[in-house]
N, C-alpha and C. Protein backbone atom coordinates (compact mmCIF):
# COMPACT_ATOMS: atom_id res chain seq x y z
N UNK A 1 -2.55 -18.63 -13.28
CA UNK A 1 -2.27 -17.18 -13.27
C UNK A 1 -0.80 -16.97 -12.90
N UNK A 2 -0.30 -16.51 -13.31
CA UNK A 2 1.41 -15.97 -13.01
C UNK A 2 1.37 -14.18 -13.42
N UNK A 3 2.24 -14.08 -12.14
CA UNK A 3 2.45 -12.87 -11.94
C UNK A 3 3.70 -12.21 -11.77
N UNK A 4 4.17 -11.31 -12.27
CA UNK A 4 5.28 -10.68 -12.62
C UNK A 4 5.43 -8.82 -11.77
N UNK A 5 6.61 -8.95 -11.33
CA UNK A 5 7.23 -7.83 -10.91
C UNK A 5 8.24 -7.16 -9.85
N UNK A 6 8.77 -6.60 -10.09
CA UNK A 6 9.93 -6.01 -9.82
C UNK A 6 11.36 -7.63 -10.66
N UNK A 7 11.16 -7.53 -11.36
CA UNK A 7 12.18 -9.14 -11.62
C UNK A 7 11.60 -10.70 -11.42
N UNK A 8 10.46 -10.47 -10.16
CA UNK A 8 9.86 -11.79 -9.72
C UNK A 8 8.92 -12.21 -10.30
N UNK A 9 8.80 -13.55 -10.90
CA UNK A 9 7.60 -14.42 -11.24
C UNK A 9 6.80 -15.55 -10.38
N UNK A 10 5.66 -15.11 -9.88
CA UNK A 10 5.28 -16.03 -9.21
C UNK A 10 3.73 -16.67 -10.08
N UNK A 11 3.88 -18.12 -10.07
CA UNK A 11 2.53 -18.86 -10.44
C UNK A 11 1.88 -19.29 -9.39
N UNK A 12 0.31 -18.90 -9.31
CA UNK A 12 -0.34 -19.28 -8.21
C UNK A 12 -1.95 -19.57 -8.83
N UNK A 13 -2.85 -20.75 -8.05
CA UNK A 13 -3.79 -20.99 -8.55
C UNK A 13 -4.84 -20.32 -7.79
N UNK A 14 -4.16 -19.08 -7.04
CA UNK A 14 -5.46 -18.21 -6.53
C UNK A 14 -4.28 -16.74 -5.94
N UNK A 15 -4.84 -15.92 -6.20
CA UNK A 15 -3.69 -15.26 -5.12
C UNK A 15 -4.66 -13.46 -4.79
N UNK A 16 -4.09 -12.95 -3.76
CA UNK A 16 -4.32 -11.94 -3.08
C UNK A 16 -4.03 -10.33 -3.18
N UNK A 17 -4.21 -9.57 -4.08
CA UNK A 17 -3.56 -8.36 -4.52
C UNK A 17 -3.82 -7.60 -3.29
N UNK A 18 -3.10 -6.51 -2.13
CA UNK A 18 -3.50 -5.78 -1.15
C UNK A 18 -2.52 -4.39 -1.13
N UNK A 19 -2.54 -3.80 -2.46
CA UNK A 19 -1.69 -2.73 -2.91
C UNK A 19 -3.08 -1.77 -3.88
N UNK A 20 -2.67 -0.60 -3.68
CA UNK A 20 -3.08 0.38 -3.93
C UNK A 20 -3.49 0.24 -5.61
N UNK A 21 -4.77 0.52 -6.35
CA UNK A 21 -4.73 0.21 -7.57
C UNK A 21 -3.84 0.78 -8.65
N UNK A 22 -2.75 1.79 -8.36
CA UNK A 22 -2.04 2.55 -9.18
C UNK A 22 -0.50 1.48 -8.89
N UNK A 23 -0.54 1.10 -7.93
CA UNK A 23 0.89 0.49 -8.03
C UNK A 23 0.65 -1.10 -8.29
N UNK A 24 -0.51 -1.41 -7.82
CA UNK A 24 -1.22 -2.93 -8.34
C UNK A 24 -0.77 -3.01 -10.21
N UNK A 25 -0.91 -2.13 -10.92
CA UNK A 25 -0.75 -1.68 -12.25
C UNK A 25 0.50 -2.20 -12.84
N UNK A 26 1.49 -2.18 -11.51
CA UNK A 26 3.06 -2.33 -12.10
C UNK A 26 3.38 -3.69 -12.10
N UNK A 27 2.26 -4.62 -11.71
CA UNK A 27 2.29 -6.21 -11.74
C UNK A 27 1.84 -6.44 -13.63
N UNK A 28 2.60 -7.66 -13.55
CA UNK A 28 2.79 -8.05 -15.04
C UNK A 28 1.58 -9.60 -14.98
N UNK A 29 0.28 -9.40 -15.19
CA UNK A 29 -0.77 -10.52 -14.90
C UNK A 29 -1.02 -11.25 -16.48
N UNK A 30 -0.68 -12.82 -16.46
CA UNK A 30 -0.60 -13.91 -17.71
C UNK A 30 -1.60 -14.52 -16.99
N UNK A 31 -2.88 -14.42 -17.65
CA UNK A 31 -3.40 -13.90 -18.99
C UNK A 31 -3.93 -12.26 -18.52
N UNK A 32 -3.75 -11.59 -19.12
CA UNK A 32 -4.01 -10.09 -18.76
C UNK A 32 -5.11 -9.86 -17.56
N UNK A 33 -5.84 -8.90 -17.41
CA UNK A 33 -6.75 -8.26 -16.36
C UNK A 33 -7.63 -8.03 -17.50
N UNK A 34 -8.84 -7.91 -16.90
CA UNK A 34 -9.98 -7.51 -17.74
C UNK A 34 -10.11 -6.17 -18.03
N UNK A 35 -10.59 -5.35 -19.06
CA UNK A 35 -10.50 -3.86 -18.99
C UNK A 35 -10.88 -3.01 -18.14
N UNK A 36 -11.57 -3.29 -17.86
CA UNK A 36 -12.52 -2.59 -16.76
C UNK A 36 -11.35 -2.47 -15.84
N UNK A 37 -10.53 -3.50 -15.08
CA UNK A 37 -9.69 -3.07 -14.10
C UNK A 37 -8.35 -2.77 -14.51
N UNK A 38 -7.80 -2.79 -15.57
CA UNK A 38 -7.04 -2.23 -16.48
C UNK A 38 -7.13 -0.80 -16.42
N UNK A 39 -8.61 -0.64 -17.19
CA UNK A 39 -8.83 1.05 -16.95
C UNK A 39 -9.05 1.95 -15.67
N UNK A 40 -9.60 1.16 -14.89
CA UNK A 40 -9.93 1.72 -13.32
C UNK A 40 -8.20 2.14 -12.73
N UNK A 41 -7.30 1.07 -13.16
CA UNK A 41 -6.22 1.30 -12.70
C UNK A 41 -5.41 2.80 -13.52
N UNK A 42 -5.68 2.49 -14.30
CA UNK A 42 -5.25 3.76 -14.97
C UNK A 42 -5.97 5.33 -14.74
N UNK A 43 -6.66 5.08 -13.88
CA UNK A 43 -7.53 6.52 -13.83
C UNK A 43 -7.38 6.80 -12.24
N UNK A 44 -6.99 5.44 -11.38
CA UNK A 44 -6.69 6.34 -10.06
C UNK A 44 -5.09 6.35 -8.81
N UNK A 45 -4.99 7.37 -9.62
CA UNK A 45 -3.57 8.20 -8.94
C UNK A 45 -3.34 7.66 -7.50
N UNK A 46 -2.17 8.14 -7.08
CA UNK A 46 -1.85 8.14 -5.42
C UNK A 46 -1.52 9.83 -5.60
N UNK A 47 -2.66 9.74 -3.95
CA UNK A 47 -1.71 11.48 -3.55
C UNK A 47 -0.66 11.47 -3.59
N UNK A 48 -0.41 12.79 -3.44
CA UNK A 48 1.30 13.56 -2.30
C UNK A 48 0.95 13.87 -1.40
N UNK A 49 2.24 13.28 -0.49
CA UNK A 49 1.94 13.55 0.77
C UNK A 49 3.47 12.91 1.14
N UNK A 50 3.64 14.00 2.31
CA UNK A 50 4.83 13.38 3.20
C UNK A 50 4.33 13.74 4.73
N UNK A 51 5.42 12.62 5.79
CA UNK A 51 4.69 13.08 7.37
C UNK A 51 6.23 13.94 7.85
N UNK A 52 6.19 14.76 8.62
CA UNK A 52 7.37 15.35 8.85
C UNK A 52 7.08 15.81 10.74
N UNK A 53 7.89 15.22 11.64
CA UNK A 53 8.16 14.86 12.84
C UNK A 53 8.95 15.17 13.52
N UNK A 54 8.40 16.33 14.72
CA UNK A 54 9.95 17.35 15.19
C UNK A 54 9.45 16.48 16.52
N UNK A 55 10.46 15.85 17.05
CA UNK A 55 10.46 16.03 18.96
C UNK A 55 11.38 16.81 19.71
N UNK A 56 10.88 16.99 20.87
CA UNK A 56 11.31 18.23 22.04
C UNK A 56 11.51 17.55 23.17
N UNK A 57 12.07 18.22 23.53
CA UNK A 57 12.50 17.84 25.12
C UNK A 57 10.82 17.71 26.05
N UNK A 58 10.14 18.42 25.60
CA UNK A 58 9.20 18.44 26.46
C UNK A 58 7.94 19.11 25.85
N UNK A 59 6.63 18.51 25.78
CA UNK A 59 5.63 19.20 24.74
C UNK A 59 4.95 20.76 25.03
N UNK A 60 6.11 21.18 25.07
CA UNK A 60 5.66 22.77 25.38
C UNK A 60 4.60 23.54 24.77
N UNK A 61 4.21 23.16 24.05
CA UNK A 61 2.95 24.04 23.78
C UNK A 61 1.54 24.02 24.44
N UNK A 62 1.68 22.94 25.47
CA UNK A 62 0.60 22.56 26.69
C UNK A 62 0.75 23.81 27.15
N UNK A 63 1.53 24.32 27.19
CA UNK A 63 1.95 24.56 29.10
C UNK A 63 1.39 26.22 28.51
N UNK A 64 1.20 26.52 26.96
CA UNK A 64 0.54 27.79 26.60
C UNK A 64 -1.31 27.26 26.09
N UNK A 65 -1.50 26.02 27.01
CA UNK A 65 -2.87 25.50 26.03
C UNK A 65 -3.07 25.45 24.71
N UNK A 66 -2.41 25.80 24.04
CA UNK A 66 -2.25 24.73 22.97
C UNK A 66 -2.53 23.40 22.79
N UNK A 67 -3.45 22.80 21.90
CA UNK A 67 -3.85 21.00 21.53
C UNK A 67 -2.40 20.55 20.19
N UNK A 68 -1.83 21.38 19.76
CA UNK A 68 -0.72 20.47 18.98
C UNK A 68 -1.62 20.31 17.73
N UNK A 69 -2.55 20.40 17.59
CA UNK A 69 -3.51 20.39 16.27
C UNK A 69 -3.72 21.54 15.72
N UNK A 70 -3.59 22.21 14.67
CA UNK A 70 -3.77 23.33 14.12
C UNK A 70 -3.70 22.77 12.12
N UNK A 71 -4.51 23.79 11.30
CA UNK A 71 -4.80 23.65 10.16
C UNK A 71 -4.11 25.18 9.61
N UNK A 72 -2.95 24.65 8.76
CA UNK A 72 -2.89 26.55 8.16
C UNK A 72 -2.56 26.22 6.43
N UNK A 73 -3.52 27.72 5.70
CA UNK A 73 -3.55 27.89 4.56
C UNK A 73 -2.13 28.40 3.83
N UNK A 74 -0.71 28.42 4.92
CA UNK A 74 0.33 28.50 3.80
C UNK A 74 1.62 28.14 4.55
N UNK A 75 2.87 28.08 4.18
CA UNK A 75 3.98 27.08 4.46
C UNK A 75 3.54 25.99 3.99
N UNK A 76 4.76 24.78 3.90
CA UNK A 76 4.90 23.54 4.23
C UNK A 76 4.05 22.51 4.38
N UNK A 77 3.70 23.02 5.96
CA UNK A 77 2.68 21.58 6.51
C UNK A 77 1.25 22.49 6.29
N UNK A 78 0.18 21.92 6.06
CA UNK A 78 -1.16 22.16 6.49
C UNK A 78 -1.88 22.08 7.32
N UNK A 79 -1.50 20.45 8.01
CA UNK A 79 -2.24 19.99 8.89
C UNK A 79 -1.25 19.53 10.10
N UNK A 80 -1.39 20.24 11.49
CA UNK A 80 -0.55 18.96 12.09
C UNK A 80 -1.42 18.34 13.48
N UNK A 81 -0.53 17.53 14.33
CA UNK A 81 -0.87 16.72 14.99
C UNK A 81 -0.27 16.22 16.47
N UNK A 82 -0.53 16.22 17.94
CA UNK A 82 0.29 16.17 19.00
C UNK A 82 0.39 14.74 18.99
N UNK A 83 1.63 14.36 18.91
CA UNK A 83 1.87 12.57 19.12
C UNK A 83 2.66 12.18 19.97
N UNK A 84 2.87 13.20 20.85
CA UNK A 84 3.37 13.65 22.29
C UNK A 84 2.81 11.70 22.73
N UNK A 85 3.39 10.97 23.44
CA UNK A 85 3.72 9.78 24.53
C UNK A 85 2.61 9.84 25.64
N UNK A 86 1.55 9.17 26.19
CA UNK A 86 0.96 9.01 26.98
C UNK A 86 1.76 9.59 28.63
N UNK A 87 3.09 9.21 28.72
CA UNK A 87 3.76 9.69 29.80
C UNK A 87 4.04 11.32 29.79
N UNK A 88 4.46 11.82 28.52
CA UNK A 88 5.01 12.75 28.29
C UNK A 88 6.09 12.95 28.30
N UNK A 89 7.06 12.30 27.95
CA UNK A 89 8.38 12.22 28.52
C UNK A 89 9.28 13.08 27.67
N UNK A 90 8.33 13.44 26.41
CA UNK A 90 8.77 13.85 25.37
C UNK A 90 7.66 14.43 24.32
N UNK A 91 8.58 15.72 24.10
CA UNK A 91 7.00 16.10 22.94
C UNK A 91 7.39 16.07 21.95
N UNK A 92 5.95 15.55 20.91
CA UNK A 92 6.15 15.29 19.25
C UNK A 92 4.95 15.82 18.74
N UNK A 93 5.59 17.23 17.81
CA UNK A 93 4.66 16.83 16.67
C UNK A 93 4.47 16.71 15.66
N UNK A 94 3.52 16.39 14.99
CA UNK A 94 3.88 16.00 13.23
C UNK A 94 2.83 16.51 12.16
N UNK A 95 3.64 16.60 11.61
CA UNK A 95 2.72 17.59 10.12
C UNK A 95 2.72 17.05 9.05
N UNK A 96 1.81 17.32 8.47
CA UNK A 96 1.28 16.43 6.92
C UNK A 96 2.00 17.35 5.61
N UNK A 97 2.61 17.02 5.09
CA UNK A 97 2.98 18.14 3.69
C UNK A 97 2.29 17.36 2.76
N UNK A 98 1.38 18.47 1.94
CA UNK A 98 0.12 18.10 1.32
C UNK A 98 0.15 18.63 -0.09
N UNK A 99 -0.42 17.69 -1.04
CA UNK A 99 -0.51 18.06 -2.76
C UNK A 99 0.83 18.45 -3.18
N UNK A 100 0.52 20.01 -3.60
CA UNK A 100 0.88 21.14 -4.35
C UNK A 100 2.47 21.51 -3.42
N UNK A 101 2.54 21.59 -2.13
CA UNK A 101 3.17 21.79 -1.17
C UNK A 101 4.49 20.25 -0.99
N UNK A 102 4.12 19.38 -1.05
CA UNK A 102 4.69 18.09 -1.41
C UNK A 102 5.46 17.99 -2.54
N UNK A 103 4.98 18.39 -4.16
CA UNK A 103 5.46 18.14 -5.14
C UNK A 103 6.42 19.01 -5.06
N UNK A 104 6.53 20.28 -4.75
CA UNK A 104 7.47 21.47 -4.43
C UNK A 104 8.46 20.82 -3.54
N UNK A 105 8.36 19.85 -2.75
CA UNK A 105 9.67 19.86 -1.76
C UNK A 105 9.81 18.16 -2.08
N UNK A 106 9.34 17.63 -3.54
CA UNK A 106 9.73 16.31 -3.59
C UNK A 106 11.42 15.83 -3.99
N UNK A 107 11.96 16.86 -4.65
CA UNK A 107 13.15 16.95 -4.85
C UNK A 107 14.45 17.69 -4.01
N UNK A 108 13.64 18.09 -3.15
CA UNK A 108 14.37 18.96 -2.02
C UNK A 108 15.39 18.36 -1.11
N UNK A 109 16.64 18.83 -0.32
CA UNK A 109 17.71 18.15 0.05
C UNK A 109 16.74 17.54 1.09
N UNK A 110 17.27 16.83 2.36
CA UNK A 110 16.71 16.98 3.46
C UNK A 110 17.03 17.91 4.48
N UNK A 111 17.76 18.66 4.02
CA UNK A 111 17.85 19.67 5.49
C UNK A 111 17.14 21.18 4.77
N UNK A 112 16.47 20.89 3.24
CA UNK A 112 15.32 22.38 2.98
C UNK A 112 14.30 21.63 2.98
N UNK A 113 13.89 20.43 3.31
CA UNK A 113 12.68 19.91 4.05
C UNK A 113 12.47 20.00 5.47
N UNK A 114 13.74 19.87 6.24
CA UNK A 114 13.93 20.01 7.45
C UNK A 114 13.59 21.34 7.87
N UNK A 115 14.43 22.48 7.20
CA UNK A 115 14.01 24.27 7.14
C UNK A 115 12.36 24.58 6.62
N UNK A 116 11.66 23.66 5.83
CA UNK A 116 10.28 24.16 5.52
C UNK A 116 9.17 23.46 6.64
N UNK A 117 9.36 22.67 7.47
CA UNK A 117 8.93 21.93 8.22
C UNK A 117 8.88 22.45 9.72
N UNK A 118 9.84 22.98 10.08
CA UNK A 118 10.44 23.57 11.34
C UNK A 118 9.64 25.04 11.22
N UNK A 119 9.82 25.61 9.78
CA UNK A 119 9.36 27.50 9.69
C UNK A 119 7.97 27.17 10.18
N UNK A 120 7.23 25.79 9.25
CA UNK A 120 5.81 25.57 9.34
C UNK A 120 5.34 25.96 11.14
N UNK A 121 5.78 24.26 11.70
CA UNK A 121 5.79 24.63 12.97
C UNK A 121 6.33 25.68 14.24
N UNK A 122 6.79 26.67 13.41
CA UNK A 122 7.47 27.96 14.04
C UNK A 122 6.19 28.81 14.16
N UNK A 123 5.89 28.81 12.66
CA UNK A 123 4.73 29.69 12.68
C UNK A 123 3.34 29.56 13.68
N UNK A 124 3.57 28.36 13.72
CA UNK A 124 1.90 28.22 14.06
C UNK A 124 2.42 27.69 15.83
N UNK A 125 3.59 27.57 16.34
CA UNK A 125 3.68 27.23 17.57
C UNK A 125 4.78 28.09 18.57
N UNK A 126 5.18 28.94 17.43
CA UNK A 126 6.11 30.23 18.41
C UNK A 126 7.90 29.03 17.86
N UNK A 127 8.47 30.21 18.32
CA UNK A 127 10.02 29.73 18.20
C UNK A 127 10.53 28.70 18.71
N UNK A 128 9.91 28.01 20.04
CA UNK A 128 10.20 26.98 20.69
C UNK A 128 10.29 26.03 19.67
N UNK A 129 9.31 25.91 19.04
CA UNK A 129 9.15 24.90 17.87
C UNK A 129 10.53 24.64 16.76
N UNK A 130 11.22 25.56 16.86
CA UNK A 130 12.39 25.84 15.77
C UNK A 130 13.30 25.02 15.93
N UNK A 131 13.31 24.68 17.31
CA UNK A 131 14.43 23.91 18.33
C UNK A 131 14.18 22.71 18.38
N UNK A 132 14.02 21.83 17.77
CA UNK A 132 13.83 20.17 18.62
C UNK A 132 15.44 19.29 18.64
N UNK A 133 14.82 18.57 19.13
CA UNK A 133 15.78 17.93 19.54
C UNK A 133 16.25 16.68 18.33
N UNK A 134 15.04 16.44 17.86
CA UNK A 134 15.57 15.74 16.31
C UNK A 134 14.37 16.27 15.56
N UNK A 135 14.70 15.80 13.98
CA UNK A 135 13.58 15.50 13.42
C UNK A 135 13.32 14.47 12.38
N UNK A 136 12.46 13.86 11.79
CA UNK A 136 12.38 12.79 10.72
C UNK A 136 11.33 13.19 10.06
N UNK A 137 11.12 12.84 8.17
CA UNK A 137 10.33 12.85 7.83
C UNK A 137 10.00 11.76 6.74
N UNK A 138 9.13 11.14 6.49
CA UNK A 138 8.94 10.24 5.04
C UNK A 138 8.36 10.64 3.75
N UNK A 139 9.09 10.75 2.65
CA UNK A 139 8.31 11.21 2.03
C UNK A 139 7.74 9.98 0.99
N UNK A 140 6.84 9.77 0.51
CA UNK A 140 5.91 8.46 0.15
C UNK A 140 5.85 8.37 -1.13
N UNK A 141 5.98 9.61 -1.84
CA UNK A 141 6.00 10.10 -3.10
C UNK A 141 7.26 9.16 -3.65
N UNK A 142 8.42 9.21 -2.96
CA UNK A 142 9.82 8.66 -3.59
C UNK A 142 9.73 7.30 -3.44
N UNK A 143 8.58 6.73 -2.81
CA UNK A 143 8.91 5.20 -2.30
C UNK A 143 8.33 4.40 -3.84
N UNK A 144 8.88 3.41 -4.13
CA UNK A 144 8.56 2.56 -5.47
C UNK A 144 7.14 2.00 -5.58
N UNK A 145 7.18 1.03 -4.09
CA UNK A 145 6.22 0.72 -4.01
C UNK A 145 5.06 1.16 -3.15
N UNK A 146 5.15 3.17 -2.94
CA UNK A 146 3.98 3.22 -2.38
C UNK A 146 3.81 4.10 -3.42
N UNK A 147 4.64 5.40 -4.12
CA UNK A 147 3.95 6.26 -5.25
C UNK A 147 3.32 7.42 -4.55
N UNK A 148 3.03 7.44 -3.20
CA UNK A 148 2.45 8.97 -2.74
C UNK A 148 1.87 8.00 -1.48
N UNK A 149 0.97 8.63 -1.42
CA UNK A 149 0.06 8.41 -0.28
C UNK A 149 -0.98 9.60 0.34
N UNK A 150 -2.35 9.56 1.33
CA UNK A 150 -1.90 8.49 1.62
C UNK A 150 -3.19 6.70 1.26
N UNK A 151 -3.64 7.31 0.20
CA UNK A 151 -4.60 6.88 -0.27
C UNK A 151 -4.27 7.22 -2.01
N UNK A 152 -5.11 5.91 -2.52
CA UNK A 152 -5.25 5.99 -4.07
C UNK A 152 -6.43 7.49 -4.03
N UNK A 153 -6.14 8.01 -5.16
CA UNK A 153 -7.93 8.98 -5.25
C UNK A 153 -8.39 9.03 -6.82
N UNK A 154 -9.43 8.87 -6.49
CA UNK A 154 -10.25 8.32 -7.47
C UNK A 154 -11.12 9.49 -8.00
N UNK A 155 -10.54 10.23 -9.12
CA UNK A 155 -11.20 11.38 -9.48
C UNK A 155 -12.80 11.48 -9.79
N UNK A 156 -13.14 12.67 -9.85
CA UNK A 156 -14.97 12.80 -10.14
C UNK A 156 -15.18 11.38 -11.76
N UNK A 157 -16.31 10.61 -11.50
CA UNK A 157 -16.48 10.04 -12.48
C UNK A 157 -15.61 8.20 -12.75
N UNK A 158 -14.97 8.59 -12.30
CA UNK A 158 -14.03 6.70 -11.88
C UNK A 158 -14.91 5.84 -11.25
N UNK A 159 -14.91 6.31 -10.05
CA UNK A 159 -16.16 4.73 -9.27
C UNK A 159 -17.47 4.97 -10.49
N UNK A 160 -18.08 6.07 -10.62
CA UNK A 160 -19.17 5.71 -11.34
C UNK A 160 -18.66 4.90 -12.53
N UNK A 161 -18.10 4.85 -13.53
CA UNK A 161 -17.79 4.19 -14.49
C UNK A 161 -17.06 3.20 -14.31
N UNK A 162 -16.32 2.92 -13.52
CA UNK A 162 -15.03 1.82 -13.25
C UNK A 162 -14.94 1.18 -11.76
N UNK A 163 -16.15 1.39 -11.01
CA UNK A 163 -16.35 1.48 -9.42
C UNK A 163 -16.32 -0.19 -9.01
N UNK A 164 -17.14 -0.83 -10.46
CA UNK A 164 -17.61 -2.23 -10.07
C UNK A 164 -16.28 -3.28 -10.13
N UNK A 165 -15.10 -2.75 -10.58
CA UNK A 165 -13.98 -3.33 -11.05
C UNK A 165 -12.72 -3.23 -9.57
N UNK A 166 -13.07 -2.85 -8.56
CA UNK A 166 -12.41 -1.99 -7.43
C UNK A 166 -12.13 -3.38 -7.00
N UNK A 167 -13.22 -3.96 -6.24
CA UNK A 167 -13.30 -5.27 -5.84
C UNK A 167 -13.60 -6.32 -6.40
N UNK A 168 -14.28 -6.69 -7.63
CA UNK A 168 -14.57 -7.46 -8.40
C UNK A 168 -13.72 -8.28 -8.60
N UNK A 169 -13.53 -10.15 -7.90
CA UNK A 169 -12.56 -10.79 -8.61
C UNK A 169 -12.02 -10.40 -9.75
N UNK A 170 -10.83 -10.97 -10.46
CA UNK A 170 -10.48 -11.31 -11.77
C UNK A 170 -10.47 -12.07 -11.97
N UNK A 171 -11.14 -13.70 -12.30
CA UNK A 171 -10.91 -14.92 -12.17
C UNK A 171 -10.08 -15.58 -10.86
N UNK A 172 -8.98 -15.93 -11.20
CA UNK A 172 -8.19 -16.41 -9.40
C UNK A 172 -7.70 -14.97 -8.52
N UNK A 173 -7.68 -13.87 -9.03
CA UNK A 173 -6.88 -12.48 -8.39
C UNK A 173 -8.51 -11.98 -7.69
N UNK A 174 -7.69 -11.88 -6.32
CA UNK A 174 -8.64 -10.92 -5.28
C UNK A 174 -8.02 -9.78 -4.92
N UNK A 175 -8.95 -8.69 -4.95
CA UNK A 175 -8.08 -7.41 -4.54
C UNK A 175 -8.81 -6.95 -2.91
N UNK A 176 -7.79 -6.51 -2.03
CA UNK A 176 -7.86 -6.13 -0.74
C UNK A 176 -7.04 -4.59 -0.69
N UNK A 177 -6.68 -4.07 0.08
CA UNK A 177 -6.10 -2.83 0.24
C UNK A 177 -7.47 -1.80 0.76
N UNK A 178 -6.70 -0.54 1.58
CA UNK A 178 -7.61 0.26 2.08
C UNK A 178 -8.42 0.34 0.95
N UNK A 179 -8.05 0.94 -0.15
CA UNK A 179 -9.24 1.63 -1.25
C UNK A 179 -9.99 0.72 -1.17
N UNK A 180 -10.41 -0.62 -1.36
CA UNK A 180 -11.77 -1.47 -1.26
C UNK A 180 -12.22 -1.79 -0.32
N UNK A 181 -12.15 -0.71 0.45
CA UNK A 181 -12.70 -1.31 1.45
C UNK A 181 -14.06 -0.04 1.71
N UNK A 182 -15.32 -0.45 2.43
CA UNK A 182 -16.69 0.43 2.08
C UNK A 182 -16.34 1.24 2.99
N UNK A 183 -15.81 0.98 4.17
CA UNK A 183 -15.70 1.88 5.11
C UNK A 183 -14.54 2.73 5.66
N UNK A 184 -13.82 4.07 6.43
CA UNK A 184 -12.86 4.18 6.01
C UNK A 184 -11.79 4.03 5.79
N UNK A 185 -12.13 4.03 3.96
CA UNK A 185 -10.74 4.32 3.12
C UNK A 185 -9.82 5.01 3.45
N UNK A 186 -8.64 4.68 3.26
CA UNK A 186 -7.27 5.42 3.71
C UNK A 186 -6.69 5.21 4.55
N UNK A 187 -7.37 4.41 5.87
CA UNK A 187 -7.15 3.98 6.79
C UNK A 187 -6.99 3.19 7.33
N UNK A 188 -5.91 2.25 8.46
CA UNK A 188 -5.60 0.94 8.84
C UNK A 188 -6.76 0.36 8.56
N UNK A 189 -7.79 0.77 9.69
CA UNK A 189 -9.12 0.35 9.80
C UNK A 189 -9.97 -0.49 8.62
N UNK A 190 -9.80 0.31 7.39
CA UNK A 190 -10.06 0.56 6.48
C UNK A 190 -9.58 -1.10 5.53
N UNK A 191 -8.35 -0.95 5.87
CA UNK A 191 -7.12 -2.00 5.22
C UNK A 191 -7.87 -3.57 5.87
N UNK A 192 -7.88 -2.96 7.57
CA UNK A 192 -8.35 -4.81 8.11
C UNK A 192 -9.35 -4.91 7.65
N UNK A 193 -10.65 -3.95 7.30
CA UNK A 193 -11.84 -4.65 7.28
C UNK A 193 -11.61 -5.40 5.46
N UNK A 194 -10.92 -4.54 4.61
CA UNK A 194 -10.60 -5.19 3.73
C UNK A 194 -9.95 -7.14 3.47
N UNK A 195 -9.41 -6.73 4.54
CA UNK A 195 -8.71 -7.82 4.58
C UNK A 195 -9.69 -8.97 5.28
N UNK A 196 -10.40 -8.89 6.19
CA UNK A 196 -11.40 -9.78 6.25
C UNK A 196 -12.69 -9.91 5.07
N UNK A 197 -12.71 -8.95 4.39
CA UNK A 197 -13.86 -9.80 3.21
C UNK A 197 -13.08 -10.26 2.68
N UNK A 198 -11.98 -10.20 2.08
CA UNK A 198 -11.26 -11.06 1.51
C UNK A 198 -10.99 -12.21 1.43
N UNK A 199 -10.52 -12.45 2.70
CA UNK A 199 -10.58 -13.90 3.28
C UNK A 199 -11.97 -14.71 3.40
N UNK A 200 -12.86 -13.81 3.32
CA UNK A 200 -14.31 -14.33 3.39
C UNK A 200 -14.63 -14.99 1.61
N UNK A 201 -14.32 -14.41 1.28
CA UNK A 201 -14.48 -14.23 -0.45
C UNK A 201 -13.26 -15.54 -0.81
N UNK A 202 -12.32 -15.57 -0.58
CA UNK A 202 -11.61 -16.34 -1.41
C UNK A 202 -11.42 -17.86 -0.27
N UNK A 203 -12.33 -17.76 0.66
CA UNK A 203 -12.48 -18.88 1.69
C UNK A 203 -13.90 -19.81 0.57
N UNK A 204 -14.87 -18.29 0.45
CA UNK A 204 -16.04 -19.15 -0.24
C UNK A 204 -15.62 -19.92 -1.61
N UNK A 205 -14.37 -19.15 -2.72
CA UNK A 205 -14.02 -19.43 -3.77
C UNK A 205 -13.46 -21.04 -3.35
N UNK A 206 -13.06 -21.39 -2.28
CA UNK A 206 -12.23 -22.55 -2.64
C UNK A 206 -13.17 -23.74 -2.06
C-alpha cells in the first residue's frame, strides 16, 4: 500500500489512518479504496466552527453570579464557556462561533472577528466583557488539515448506507479518529477510545 499527500509518499505494509473522513479523502491510496469508503468519504463534511477566547484581569461575572455559560440565538458566538483557572488568577471565557455565523466571519480581518466576539460577550455579560485584557481565536475552517471542526457530520442517510465503511479495514489501512469511534464522537474521549480498538484490531491483524 503506498500513500500519497501533501508532496509525501509513504509505502507501508500496514498503516493507521486517524483523520477525519473528509480530509482522510485528500490522501492519494495505490491501489485505490474500496467504494463504499470512497463514497462515505465523499458524503461527510466537517463543520464550521471557530473557538474565540477573551481573558480578564479577573472573572467578574462571579462576583454578579453568573456561571460563564450562557446559549444565545443571535451575534457571533452561540454557545460559551467559563475556562476561568482553578486558582482564579485570571478570568477566561470562550465562545464557539457556529455554522452559518462562522462562514460569515471566515474571511473576516482579525480585529472584525475580534469586534464580533467581544459585542457577543458584551451582550450576554454586560460591558465588562468588552475589556479584556487579550484575546485569541482559531478558526478551523482555514486550517488544511482540519477543514472545520469540530467533528466530521454525517448527514441524514450516510451511516445508514455507507455506516459499515466508517471503520471497516481496507485491506492493510485502519481507520481511527473521533468519528469511529461508538462512543462520544467529537470528542478527545471519543479519539482514545478509538485509538485503542485500533490497536486491538491491527495487533489481531498481525
Amino acid at each position: 500500500m503506498t500513500v500519497e499527500a501533501d508532496g509525501i509518499t509513504v509505502t507501508a505494509r500496514r498503516a493507521v489512518v486517524a483523520m477525519s473522513p473528509a480530509i482522510a479523502a485528500k490522501i492519494h491510496f495505490t491501489p485505490g479504496l474500496p467504494a463504499s469508503r470512497a463514497q462515505l468519504a465523499q458524503r461527510y463534511p466537517m463543520g464550521s466552527i471557530a473557538k474565540f477566547v477573551a481573558v480578564y484581569d479577573r472573572p467578574f461575572w462571579r462576583d454578579e453570579g453568573l456561571t460563564g455559560q450562557a446559549v444565545a440565538d443571535s451575534g457571533a458566538i452561540d454557545a460559551t464557556f467559563d475556562n476561568t483557572p482553578p486558582d482564579a488568577s485570571r478570568g477566561v471565557l470562550m465562545g464557539f462561533v457556529n455554522q452559518s455565523n462562522m462562514r460569515r466571519l471566515d474571511a473576516a480581518s482579525p480585529d472584525a472577528v475580534r469586534a464580533a466576539g467581544l459585542d457577543s460577550f458584551g451582550k450576554l455579560f454586560g460591558e465588562k466583557a468588552k475589556s479584556p485584557v487579550r484575546t485569541a481565536f482559531q478558526r478551523w475552517d482555514n486550517e488544511v488539515w482540519s477543514g472545520g471542526g469540530p467533528v466530521g457530520v454525517a448527514p441524514p442517510g450516510v451511516l445508514t448506507d455507507f455506516g459499515e465503511a466508517l471503520r471497516a479495514p481496507c485491506g492493510p489501512v485502519h481507520w481511527a479518529g473521533t468519528e469511529t469511534s461508538g462512543h462520544w464522537t467529537g470528542y478527545m474521549d471519543g479519539a482514545v477510545r478509538s485509538g485503542e480498538r485500533v490497536a486491538k484490531e491491527v495487533d489481531a491483524a498481525l
